[in-house]
PDB file of N, CA and C in Angstrom:
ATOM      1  N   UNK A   1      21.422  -1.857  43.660  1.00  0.00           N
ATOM      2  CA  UNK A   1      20.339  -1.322  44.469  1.00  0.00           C
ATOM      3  C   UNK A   1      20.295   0.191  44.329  1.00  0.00           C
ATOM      4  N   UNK A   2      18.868   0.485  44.240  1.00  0.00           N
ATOM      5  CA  UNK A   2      18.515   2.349  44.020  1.00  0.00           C
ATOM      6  C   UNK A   2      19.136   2.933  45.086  1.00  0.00           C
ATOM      7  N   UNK A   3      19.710   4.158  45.369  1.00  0.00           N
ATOM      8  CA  UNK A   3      19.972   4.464  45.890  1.00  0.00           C
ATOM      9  C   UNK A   3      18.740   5.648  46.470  1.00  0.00           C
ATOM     10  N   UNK A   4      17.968   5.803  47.540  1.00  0.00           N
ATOM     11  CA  UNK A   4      17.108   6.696  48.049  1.00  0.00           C
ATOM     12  C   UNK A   4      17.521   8.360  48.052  1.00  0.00           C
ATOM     13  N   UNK A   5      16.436   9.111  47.312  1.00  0.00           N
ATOM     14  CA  UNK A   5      16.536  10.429  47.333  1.00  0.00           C
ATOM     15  C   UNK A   5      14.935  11.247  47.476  1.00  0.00           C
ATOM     16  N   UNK A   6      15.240  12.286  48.379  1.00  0.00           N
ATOM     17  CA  UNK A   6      13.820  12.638  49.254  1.00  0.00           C
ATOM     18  C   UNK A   6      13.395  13.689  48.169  1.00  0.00           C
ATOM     19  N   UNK A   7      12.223  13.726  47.977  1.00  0.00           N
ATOM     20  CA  UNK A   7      11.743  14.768  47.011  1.00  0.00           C
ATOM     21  C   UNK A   7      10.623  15.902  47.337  1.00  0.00           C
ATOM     22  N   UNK A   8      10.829  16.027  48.979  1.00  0.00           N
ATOM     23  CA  UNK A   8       9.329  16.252  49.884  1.00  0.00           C
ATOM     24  C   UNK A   8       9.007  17.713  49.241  1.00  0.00           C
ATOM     25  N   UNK A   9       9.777  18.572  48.791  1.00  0.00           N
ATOM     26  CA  UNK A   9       9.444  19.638  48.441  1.00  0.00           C
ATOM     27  C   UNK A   9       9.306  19.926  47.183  1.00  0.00           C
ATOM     28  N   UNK A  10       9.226  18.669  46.232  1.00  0.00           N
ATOM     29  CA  UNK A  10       8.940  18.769  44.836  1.00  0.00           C
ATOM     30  C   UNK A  10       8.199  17.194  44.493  1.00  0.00           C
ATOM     31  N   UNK A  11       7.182  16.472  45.225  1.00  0.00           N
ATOM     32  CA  UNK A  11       6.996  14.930  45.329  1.00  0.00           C
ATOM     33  C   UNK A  11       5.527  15.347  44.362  1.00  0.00           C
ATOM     34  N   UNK A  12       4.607  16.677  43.912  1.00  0.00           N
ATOM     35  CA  UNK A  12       3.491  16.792  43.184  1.00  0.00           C
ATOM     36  C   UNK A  12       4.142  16.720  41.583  1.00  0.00           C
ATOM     37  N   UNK A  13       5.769  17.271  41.135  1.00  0.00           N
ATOM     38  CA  UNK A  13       5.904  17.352  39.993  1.00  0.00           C
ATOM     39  C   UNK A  13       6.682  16.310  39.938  1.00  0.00           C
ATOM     40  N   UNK A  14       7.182  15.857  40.543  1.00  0.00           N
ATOM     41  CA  UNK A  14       7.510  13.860  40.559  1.00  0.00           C
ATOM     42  C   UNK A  14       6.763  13.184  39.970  1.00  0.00           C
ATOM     43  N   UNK A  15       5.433  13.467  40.695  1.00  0.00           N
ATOM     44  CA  UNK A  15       4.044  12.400  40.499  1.00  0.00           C
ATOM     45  C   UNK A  15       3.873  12.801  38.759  1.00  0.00           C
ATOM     46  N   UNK A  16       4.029  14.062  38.820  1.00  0.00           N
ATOM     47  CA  UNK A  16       3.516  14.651  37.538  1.00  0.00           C
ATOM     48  C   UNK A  16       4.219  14.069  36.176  1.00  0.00           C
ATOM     49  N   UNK A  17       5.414  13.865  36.556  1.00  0.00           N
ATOM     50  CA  UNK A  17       6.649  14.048  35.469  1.00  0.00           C
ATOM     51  C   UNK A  17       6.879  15.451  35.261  1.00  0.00           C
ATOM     52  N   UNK A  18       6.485  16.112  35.390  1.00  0.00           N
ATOM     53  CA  UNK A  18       7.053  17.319  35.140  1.00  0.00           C
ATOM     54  C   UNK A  18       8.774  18.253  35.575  1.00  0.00           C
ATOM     55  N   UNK A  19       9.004  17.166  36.605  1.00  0.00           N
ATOM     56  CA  UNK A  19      10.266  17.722  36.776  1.00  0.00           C
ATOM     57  C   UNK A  19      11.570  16.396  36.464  1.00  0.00           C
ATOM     58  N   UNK A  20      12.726  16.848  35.754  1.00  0.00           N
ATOM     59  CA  UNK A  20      13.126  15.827  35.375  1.00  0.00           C
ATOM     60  C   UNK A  20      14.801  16.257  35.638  1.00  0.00           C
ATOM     61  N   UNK A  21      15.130  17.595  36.817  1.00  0.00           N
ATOM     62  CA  UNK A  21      16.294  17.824  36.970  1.00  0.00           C
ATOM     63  C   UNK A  21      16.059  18.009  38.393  1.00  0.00           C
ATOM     64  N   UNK A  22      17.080  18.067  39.184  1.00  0.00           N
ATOM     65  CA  UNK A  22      17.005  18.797  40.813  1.00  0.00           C
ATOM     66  C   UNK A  22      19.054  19.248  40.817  1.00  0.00           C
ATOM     67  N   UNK A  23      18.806  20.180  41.882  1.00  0.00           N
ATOM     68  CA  UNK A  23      20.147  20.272  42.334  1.00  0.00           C
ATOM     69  C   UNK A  23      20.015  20.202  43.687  1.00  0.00           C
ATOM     70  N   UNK A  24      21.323  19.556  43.910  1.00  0.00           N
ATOM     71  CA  UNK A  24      21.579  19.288  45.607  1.00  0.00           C
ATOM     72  C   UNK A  24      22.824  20.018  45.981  1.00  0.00           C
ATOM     73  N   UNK A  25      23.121  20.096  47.117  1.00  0.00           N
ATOM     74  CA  UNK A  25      23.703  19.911  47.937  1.00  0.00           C
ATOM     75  C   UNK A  25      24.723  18.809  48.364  1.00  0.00           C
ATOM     76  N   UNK A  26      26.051  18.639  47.387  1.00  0.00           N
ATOM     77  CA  UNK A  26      26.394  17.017  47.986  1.00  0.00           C
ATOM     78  C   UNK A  26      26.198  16.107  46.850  1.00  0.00           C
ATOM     79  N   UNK A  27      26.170  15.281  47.277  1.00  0.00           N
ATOM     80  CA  UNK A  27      25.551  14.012  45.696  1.00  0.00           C
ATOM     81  C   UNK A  27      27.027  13.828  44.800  1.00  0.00           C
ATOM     82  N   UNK A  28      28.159  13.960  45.799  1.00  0.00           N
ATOM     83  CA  UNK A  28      28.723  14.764  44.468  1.00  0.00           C
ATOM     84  C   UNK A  28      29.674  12.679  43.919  1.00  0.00           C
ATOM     85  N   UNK A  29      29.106  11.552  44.332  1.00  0.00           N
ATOM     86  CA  UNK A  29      29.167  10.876  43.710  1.00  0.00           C
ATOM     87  C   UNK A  29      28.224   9.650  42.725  1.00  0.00           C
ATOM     88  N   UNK A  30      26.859  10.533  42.342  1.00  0.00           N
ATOM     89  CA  UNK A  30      26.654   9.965  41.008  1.00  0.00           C
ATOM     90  C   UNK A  30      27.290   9.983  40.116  1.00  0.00           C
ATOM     91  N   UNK A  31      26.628   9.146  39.440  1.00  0.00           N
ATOM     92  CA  UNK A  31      27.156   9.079  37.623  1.00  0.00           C
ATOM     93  C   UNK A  31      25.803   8.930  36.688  1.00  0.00           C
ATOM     94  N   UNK A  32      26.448   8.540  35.448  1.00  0.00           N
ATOM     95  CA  UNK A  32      25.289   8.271  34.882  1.00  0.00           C
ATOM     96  C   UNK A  32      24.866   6.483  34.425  1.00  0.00           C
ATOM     97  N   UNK A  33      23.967   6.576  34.469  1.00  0.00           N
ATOM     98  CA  UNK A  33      23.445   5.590  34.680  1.00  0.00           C
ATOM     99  C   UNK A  33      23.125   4.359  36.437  1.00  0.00           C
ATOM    100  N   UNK A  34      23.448   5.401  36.937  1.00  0.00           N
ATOM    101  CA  UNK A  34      23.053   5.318  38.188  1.00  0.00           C
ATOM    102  C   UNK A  34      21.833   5.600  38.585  1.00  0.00           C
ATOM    103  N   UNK A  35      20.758   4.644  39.411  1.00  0.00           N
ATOM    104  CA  UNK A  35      19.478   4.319  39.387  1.00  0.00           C
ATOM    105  C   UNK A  35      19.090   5.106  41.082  1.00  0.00           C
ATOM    106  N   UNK A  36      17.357   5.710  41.054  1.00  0.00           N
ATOM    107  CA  UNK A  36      17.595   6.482  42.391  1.00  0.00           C
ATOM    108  C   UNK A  36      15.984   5.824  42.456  1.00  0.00           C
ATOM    109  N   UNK A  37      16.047   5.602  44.148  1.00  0.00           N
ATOM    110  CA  UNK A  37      14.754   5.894  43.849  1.00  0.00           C
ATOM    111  C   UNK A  37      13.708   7.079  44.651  1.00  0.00           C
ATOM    112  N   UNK A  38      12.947   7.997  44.397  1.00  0.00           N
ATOM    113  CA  UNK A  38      12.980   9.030  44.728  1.00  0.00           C
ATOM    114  C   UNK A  38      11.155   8.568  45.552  1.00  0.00           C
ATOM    115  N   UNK A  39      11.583   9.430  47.065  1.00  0.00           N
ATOM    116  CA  UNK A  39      10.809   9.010  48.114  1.00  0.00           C
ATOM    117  C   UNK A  39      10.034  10.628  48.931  1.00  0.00           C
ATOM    118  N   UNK A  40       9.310  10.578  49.358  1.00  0.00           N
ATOM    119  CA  UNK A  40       8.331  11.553  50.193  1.00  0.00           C
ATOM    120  C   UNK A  40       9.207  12.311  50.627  1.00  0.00           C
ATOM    121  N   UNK A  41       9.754  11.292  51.620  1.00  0.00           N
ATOM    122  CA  UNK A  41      10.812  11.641  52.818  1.00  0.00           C
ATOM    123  C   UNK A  41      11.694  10.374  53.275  1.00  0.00           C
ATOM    124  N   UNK A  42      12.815  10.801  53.521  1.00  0.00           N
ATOM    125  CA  UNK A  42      13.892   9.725  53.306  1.00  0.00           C
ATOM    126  C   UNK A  42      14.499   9.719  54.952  1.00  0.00           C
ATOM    127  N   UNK A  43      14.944  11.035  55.565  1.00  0.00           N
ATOM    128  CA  UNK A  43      15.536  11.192  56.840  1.00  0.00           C
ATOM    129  C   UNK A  43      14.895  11.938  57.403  1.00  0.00           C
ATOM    130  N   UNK A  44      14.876  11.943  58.871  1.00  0.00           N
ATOM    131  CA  UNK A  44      13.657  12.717  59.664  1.00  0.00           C
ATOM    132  C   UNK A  44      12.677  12.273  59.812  1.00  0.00           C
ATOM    133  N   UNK A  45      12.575  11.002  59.325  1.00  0.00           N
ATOM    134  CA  UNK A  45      10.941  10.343  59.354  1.00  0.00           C
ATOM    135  C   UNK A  45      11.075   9.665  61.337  1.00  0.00           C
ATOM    136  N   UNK A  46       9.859  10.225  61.605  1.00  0.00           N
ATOM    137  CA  UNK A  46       9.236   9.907  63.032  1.00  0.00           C
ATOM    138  C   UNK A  46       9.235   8.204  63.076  1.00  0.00           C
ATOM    139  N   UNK A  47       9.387   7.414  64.438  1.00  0.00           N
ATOM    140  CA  UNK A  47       9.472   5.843  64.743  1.00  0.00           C
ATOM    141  C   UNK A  47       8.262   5.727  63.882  1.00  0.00           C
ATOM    142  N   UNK A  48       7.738   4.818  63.210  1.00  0.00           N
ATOM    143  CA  UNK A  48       6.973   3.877  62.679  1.00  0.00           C
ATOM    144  C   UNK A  48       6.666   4.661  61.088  1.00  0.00           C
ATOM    145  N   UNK A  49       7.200   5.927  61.165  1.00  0.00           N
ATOM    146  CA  UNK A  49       6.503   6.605  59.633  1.00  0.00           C
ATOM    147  C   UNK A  49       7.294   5.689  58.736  1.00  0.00           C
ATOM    148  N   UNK A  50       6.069   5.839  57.755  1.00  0.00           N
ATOM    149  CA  UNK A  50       7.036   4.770  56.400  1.00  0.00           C
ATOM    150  C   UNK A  50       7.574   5.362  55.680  1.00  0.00           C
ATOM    151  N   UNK A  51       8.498   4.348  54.721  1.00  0.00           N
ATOM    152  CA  UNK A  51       9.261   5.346  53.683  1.00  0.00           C
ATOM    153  C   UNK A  51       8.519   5.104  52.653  1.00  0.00           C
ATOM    154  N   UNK A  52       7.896   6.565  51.413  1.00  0.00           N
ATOM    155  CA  UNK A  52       6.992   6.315  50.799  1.00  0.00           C
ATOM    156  C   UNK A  52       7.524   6.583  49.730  1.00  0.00           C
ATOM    157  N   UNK A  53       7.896   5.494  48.930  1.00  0.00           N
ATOM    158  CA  UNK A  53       8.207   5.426  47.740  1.00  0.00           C
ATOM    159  C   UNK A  53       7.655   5.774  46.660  1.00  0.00           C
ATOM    160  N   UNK A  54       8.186   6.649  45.743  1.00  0.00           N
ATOM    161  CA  UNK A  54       7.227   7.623  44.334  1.00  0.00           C
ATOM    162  C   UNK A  54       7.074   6.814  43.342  1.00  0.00           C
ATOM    163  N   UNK A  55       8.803   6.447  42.854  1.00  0.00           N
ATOM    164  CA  UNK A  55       9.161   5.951  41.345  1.00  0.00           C
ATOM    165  C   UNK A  55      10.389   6.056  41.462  1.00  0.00           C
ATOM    166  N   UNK A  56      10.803   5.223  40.341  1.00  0.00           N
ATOM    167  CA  UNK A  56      12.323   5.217  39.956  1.00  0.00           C
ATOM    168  C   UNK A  56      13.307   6.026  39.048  1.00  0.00           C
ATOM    169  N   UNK A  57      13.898   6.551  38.886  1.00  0.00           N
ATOM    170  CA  UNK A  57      14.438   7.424  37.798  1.00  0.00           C
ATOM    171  C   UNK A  57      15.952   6.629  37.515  1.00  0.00           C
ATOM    172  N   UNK A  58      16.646   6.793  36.553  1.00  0.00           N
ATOM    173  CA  UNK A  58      17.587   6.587  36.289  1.00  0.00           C
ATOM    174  C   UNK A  58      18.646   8.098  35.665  1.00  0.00           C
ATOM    175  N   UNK A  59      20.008   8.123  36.596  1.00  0.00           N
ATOM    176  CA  UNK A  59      20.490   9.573  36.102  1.00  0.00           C
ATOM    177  C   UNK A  59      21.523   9.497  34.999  1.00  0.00           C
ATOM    178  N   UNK A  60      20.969  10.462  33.869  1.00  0.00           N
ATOM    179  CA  UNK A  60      21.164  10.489  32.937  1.00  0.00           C
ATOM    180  C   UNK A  60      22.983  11.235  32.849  1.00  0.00           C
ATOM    181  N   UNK A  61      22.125  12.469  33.843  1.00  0.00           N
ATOM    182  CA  UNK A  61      23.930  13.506  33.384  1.00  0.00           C
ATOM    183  C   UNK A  61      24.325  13.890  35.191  1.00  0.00           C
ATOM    184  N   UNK A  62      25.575  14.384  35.535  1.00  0.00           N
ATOM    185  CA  UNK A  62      25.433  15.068  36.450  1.00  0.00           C
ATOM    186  C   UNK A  62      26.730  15.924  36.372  1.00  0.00           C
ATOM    187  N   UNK A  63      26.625  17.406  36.866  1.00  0.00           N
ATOM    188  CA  UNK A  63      27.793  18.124  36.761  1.00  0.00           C
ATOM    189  C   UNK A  63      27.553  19.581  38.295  1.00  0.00           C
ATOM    190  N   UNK A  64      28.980  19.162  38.505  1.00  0.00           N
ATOM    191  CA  UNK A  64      29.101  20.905  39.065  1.00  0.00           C
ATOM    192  C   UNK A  64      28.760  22.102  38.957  1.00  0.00           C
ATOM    193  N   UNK A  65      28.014  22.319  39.691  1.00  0.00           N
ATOM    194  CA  UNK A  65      28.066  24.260  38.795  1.00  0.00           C
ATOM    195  C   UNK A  65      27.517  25.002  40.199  1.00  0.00           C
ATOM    196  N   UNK A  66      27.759  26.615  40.287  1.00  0.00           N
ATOM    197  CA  UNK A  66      27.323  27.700  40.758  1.00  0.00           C
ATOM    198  C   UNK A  66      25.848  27.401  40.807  1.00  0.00           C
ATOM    199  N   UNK A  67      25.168  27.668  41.720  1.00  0.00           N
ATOM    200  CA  UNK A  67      23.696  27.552  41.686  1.00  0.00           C
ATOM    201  C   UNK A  67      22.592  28.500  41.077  1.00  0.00           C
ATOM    202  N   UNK A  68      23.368  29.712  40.932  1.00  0.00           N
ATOM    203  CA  UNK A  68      23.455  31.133  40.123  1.00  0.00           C
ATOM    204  C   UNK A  68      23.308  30.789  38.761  1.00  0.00           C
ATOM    205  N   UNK A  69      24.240  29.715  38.396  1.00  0.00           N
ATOM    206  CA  UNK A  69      23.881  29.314  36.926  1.00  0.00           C
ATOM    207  C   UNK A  69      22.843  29.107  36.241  1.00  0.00           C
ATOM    208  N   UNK A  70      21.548  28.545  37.120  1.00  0.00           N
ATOM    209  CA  UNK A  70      20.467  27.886  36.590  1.00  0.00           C
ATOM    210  C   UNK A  70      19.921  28.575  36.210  1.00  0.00           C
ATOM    211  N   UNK A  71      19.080  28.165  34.395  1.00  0.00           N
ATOM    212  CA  UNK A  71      18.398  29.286  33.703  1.00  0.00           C
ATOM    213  C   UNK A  71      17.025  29.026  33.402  1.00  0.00           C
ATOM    214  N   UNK A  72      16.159  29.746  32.745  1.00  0.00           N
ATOM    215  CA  UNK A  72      14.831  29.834  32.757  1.00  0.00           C
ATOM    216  C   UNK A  72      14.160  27.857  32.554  1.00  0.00           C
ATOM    217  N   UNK A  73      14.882  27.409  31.518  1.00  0.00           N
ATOM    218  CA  UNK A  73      15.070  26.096  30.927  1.00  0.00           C
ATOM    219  C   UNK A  73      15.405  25.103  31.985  1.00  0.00           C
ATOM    220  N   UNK A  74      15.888  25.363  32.800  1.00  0.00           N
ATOM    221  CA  UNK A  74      16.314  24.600  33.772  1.00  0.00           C
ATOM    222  C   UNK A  74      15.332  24.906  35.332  1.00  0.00           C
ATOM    223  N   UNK A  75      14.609  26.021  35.491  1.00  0.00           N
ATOM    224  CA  UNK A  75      14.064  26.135  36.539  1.00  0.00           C
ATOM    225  C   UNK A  75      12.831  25.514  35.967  1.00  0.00           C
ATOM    226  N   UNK A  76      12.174  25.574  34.529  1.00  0.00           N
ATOM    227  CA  UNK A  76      11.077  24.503  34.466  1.00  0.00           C
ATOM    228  C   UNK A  76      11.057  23.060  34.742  1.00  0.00           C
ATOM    229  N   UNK A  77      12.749  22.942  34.189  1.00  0.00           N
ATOM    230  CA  UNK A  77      12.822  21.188  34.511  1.00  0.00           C
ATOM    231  C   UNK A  77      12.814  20.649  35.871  1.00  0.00           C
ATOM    232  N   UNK A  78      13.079  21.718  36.734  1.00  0.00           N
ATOM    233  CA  UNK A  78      12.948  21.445  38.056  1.00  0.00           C
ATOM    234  C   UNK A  78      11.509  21.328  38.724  1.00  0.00           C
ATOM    235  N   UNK A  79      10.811  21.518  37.592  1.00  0.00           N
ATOM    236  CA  UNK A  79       9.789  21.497  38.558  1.00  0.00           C
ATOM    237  C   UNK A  79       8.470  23.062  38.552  1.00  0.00           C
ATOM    238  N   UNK A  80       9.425  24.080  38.701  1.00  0.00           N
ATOM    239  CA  UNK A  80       8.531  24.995  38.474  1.00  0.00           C
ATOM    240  C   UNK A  80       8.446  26.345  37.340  1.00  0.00           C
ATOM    241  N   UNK A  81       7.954  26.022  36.662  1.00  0.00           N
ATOM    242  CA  UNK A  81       7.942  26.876  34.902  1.00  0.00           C
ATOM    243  C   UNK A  81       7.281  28.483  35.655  1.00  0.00           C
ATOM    244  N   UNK A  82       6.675  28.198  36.574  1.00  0.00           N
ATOM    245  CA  UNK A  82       6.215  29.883  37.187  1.00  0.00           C
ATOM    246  C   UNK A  82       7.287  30.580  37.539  1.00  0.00           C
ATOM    247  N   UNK A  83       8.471  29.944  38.155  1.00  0.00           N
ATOM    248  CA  UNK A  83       9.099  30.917  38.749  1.00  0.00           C
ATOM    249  C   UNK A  83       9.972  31.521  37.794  1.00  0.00           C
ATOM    250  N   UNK A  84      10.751  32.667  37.774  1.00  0.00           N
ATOM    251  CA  UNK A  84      12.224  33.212  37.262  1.00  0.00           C
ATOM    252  C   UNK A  84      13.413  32.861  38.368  1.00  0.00           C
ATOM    253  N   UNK A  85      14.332  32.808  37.185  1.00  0.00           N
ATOM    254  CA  UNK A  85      15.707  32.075  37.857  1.00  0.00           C
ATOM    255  C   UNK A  85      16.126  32.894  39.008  1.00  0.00           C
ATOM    256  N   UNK A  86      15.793  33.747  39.747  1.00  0.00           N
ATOM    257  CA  UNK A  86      15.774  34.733  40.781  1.00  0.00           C
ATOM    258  C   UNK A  86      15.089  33.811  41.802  1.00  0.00           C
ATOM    259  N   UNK A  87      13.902  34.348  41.614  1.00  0.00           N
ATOM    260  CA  UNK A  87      12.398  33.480  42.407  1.00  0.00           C
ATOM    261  C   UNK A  87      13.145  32.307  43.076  1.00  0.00           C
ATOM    262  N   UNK A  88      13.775  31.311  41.700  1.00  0.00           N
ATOM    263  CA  UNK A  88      14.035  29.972  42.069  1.00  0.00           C
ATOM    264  C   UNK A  88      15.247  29.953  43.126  1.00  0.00           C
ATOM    265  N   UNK A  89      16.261  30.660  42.933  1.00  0.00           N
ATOM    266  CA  UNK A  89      17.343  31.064  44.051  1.00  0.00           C
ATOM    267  C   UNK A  89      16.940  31.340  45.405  1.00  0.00           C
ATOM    268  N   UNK A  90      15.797  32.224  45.120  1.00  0.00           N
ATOM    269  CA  UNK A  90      15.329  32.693  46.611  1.00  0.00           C
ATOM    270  C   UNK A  90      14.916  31.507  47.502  1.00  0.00           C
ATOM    271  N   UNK A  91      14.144  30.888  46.433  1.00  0.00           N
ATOM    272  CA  UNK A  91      13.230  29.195  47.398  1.00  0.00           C
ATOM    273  C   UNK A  91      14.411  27.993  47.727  1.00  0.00           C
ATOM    274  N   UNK A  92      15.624  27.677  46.477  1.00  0.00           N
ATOM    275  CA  UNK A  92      16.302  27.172  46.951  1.00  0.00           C
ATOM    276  C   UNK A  92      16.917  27.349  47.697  1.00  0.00           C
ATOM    277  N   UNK A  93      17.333  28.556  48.180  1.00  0.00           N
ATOM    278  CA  UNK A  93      18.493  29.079  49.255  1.00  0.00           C
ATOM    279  C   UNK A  93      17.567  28.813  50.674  1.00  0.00           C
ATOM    280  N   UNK A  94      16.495  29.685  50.657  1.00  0.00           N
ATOM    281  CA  UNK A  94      15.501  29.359  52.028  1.00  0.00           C
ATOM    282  C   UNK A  94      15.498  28.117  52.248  1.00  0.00           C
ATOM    283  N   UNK A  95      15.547  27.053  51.305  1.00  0.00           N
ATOM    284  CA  UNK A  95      14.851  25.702  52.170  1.00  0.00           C
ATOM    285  C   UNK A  95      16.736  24.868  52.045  1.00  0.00           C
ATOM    286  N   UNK A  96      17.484  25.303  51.988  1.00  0.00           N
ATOM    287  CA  UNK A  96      18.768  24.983  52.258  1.00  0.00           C
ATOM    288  C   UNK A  96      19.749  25.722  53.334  1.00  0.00           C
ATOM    289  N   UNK A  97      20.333  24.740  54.361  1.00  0.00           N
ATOM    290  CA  UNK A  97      21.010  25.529  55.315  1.00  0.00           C
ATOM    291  C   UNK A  97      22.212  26.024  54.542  1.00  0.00           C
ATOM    292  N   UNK A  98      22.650  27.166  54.640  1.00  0.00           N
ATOM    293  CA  UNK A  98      23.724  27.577  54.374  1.00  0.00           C
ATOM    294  C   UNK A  98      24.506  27.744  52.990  1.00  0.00           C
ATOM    295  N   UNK A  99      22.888  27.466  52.353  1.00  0.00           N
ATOM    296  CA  UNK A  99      23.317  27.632  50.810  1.00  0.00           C
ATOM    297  C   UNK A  99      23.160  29.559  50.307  1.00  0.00           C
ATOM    298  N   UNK A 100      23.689  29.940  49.742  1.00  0.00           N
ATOM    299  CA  UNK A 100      23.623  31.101  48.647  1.00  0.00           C
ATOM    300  C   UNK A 100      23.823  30.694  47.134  1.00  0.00           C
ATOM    301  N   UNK A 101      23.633  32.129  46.194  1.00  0.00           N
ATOM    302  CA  UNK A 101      23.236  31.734  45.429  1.00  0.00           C
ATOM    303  C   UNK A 101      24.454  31.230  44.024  1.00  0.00           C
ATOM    304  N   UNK A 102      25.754  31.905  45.053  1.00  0.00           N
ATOM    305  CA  UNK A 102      27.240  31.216  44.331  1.00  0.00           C
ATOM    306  C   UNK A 102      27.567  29.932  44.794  1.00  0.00           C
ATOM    307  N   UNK A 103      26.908  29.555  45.554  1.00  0.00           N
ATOM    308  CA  UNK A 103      27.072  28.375  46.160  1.00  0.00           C
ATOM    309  C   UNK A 103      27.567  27.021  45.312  1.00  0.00           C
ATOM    310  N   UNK A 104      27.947  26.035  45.188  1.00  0.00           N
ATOM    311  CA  UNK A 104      28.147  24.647  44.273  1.00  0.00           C
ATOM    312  C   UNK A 104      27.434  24.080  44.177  1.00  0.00           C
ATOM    313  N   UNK A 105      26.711  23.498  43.392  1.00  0.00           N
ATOM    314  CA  UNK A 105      25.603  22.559  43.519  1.00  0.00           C
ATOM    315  C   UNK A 105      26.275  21.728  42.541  1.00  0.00           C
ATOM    316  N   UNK A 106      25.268  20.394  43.228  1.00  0.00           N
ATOM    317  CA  UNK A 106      25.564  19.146  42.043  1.00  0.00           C
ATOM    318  C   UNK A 106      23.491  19.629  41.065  1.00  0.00           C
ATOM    319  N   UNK A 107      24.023  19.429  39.753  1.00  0.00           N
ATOM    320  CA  UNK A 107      22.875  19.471  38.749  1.00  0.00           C
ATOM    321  C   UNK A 107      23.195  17.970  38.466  1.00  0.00           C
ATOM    322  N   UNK A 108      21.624  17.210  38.901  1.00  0.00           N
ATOM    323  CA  UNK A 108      21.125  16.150  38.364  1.00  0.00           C
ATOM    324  C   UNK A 108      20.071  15.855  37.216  1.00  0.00           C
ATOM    325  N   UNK A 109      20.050  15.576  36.433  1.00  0.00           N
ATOM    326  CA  UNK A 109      19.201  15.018  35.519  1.00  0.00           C
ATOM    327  C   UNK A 109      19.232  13.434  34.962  1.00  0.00           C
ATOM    328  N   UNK A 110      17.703  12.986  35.106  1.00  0.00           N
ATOM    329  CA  UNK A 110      17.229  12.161  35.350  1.00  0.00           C
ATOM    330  C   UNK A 110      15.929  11.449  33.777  1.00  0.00           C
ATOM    331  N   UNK A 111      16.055  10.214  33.802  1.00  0.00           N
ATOM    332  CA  UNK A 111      14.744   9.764  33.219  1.00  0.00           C
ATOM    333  C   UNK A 111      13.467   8.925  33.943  1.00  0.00           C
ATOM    334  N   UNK A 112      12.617   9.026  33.748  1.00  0.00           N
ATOM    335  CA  UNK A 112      11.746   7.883  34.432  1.00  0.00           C
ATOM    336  C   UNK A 112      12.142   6.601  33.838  1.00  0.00           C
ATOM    337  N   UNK A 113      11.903   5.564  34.758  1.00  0.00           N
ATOM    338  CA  UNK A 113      11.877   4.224  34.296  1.00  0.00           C
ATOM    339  C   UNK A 113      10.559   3.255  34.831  1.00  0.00           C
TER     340      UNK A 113
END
């Protein structure tokens, strides 16, 4: 069974394909070939809201790293080719409690299925 992952702040380049990596917070037991399936919103949803399912991905790689690490190549795969790897620190850190930009992240990458 997929395991559910919320994509509310990246669910337009989901739809798109355009994004085919994320880093989290945590996660830190995927593998590969481990199947997700990636949703609107997963926790926090209000009594009766549904869970709105996108698509399925299957994860290809996953590794540790500094969140600082991520480079121009990698902030497109996430999703947004506008920003610089700066930019992208700034948005990830804001919409994460207590993250900075040495912080650990798990780097996921993913295929559609």
């Amino acid at each position: 069974m997929a395991r559910l992952m919320s994509v509310s702040l990246t669910e337009a380049q989901v739809v798109a394909r355009t994004k085919d990596v994320t880093r989290r917070m945590g996660w830190l037991i995927l593998k590969p070939g481990d199947r997700l399936t990636l949703c609107r919103k997963v926790m926090g949803r209000r009594k009766g809201e549904p869970l709105v399912r996108i698509t399925d991905v299957e994860v290809v790689s996953v590794r540790r790293e500094p969140l600082n690490h991520i480079d121009l190549d990698d902030v497109a795969r996430e999703g947004f080719p506008e920003l610089t790897p700066d930019e992208f620190l700034r948005f990830f850190c804001d919409s994460h409690k207590g993250c900075r930009p040495d912080s650990m992240v798990t780097r996921i990458e993913w295929r559609y299925v």
